[in-house]
N, C-alpha and C. Protein backbone atom coordinates (compact mmCIF):
# COMPACT_ATOMS: atom_id res chain seq x y z
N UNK A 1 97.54 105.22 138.18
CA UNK A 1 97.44 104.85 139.59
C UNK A 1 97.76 103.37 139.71
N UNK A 2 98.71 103.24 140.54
CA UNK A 2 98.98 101.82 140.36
C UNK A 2 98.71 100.73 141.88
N UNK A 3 97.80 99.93 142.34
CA UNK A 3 97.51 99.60 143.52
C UNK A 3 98.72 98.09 143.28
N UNK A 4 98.96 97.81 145.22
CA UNK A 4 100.23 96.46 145.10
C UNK A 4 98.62 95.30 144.90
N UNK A 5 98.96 94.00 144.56
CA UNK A 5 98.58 93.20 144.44
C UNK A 5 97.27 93.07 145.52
N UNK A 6 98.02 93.12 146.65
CA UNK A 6 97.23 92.84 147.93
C UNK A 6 95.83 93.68 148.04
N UNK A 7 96.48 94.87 147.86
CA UNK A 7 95.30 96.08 147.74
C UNK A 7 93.93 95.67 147.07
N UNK A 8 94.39 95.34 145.45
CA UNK A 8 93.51 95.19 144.55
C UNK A 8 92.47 94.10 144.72
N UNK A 9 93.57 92.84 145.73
CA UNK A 9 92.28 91.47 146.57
C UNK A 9 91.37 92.29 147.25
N UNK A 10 91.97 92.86 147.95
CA UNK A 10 90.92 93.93 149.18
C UNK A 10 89.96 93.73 148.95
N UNK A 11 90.22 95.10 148.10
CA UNK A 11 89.33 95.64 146.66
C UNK A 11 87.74 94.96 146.58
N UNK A 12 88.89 93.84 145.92
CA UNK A 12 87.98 92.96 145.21
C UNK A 12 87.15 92.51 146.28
N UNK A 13 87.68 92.01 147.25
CA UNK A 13 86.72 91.39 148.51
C UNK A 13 85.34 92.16 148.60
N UNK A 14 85.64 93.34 149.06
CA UNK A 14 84.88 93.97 149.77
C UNK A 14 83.91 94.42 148.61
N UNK A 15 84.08 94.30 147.45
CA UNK A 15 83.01 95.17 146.46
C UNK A 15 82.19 93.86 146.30
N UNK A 16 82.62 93.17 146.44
CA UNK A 16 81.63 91.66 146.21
C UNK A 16 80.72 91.34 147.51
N UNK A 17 81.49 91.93 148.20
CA UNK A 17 80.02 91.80 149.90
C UNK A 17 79.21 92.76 149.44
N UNK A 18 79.70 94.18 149.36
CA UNK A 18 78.76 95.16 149.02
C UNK A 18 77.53 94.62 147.87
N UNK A 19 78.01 93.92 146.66
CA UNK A 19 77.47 93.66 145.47
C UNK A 19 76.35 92.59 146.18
N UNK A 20 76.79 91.83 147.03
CA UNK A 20 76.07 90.55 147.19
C UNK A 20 74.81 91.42 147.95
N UNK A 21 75.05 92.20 148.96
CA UNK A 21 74.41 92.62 149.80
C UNK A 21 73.44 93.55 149.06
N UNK A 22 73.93 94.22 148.52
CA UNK A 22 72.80 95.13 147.27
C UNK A 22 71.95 94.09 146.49
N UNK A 23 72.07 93.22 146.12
CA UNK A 23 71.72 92.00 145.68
C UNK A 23 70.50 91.65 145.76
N UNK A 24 70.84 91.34 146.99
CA UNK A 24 70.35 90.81 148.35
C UNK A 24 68.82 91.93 148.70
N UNK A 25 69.29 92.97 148.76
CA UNK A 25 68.31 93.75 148.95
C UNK A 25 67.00 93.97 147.90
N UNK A 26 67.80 93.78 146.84
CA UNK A 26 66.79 94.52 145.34
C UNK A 26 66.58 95.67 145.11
N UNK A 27 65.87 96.71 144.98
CA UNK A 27 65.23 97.60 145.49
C UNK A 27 64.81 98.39 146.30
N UNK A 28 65.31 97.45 147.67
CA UNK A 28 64.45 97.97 148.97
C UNK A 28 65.96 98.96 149.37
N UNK A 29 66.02 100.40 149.31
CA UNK A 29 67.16 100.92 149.57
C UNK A 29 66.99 101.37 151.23
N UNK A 30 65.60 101.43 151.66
CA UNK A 30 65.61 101.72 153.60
C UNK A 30 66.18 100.57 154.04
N UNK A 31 66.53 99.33 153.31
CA UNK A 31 67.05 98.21 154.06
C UNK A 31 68.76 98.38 153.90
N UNK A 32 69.18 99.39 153.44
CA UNK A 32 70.54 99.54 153.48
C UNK A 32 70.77 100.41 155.01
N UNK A 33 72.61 100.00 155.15
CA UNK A 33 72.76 101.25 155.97
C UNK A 33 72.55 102.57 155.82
N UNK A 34 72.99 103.15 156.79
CA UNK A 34 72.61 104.60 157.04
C UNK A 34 73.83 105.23 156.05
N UNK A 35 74.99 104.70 156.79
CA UNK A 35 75.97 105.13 155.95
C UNK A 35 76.25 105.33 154.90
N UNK A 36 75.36 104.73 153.66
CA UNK A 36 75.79 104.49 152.32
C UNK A 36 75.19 105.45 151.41
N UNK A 37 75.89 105.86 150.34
CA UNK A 37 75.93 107.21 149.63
C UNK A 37 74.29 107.88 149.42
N UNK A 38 73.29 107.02 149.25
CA UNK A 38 71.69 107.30 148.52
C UNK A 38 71.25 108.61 149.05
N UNK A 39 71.72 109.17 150.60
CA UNK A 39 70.70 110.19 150.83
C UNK A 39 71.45 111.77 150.51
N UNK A 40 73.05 111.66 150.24
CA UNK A 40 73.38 112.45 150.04
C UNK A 40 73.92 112.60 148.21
N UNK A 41 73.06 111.80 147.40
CA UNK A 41 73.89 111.69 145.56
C UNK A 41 72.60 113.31 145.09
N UNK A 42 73.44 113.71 145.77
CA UNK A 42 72.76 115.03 144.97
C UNK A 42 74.30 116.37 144.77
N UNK A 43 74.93 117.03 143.68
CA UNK A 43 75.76 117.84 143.91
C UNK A 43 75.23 118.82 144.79
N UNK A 44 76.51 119.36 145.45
CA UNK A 44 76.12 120.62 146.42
C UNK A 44 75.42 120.53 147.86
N UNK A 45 74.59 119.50 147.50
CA UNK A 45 73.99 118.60 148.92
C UNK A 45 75.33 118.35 149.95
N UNK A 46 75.33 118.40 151.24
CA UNK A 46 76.19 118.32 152.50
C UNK A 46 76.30 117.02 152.39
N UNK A 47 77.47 116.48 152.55
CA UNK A 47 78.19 114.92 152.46
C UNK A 47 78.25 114.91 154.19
N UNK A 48 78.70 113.20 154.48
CA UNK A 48 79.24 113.07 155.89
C UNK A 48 80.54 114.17 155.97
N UNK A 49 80.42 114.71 157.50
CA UNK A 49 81.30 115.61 157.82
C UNK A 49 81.14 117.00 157.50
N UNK A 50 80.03 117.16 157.29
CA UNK A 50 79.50 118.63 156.72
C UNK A 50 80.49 119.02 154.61
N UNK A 51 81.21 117.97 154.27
CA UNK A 51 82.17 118.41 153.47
C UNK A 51 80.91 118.27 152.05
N UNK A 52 80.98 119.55 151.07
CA UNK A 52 79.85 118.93 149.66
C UNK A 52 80.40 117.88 148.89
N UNK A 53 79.03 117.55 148.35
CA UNK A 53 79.08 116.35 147.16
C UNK A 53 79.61 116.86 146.21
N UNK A 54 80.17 115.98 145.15
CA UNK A 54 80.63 116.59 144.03
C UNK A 54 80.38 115.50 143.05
N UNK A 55 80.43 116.07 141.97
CA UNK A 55 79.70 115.55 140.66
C UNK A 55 80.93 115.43 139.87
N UNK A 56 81.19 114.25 138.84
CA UNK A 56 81.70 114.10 137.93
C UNK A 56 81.45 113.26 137.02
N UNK A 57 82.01 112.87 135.79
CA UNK A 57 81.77 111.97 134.86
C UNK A 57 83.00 110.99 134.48
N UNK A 58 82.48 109.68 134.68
CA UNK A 58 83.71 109.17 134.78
C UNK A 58 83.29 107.29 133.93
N UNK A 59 83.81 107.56 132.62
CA UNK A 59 83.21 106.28 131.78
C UNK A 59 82.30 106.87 131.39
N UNK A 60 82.16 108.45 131.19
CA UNK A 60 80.81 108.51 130.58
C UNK A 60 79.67 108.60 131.62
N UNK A 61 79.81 107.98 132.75
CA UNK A 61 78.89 108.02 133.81
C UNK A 61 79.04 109.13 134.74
N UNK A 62 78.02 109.56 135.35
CA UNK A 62 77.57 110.49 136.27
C UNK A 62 78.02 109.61 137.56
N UNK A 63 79.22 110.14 138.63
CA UNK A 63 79.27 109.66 139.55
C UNK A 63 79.26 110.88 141.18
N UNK A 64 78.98 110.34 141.98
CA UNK A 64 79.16 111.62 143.31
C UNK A 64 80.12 110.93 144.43
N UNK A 65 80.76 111.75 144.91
CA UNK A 65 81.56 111.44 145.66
C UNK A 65 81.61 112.83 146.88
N UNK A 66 82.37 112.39 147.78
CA UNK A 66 82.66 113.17 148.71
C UNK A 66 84.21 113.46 149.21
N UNK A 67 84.35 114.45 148.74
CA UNK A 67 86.16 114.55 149.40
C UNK A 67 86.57 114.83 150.89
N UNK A 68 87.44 113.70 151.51
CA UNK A 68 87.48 114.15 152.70
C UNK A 68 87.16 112.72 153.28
N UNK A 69 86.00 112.07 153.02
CA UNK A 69 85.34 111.01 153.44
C UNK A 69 85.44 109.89 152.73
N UNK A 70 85.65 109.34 151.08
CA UNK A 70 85.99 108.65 150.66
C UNK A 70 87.44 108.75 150.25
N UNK A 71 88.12 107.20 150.30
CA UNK A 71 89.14 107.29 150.58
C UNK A 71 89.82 107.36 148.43
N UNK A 72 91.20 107.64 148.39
CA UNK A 72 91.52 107.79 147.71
C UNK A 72 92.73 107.00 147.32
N UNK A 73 92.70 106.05 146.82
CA UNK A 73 93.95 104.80 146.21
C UNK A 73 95.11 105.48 145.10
C-alpha cells in the first residue's frame, strides 16, 4: 500500500492529536468522545451504522475494526 507524501503528514498529524488527547485523559475513557471505538471493541458486537465489528491480528496484535465506517488507505 503505498500513501503520496502528503497523506502520510495527515496521518501523522492527526494520530498525534488523538495520542496527545488520550494522553491527556489517562484512564478516564467517559472523558473521551462518543464516537471513538471503546464501546463497540467487542467481535460481532454492532459497529456505527448497524455494520459488525471484526476481529483480526495484525503485528501479532488483536485489533477491531469496522468495515464501512473506517476508512481504508
Amino acid at each position: 500500500l503505498h500513501l503520496p507524501l502528503q497523506k502520510k503528514k495527515q496521518v501523522f498529524k492527526k494520530m498525534n492529536r488523538i495520542l496527545e488527547f488520550a494522553i491527556a485523559q489517562k484512564v478516564h475513557y467517559k472523558a473521551y468522545p462518543k464516537d471513538w471505538f471503546w464501546e463497540w471493541r467487542k467481535e460481532g458486537a454492532t459497529g456505527p451504522g448497524g455494520h459488525p465489528v471484526l476481529h483480526s491480528k495484525v503485528a501479532g496484535r488483536s485489533t477491531y475494526f469496522v468495515e464501512h465506517w473506517q476508512k481504508k488507505y
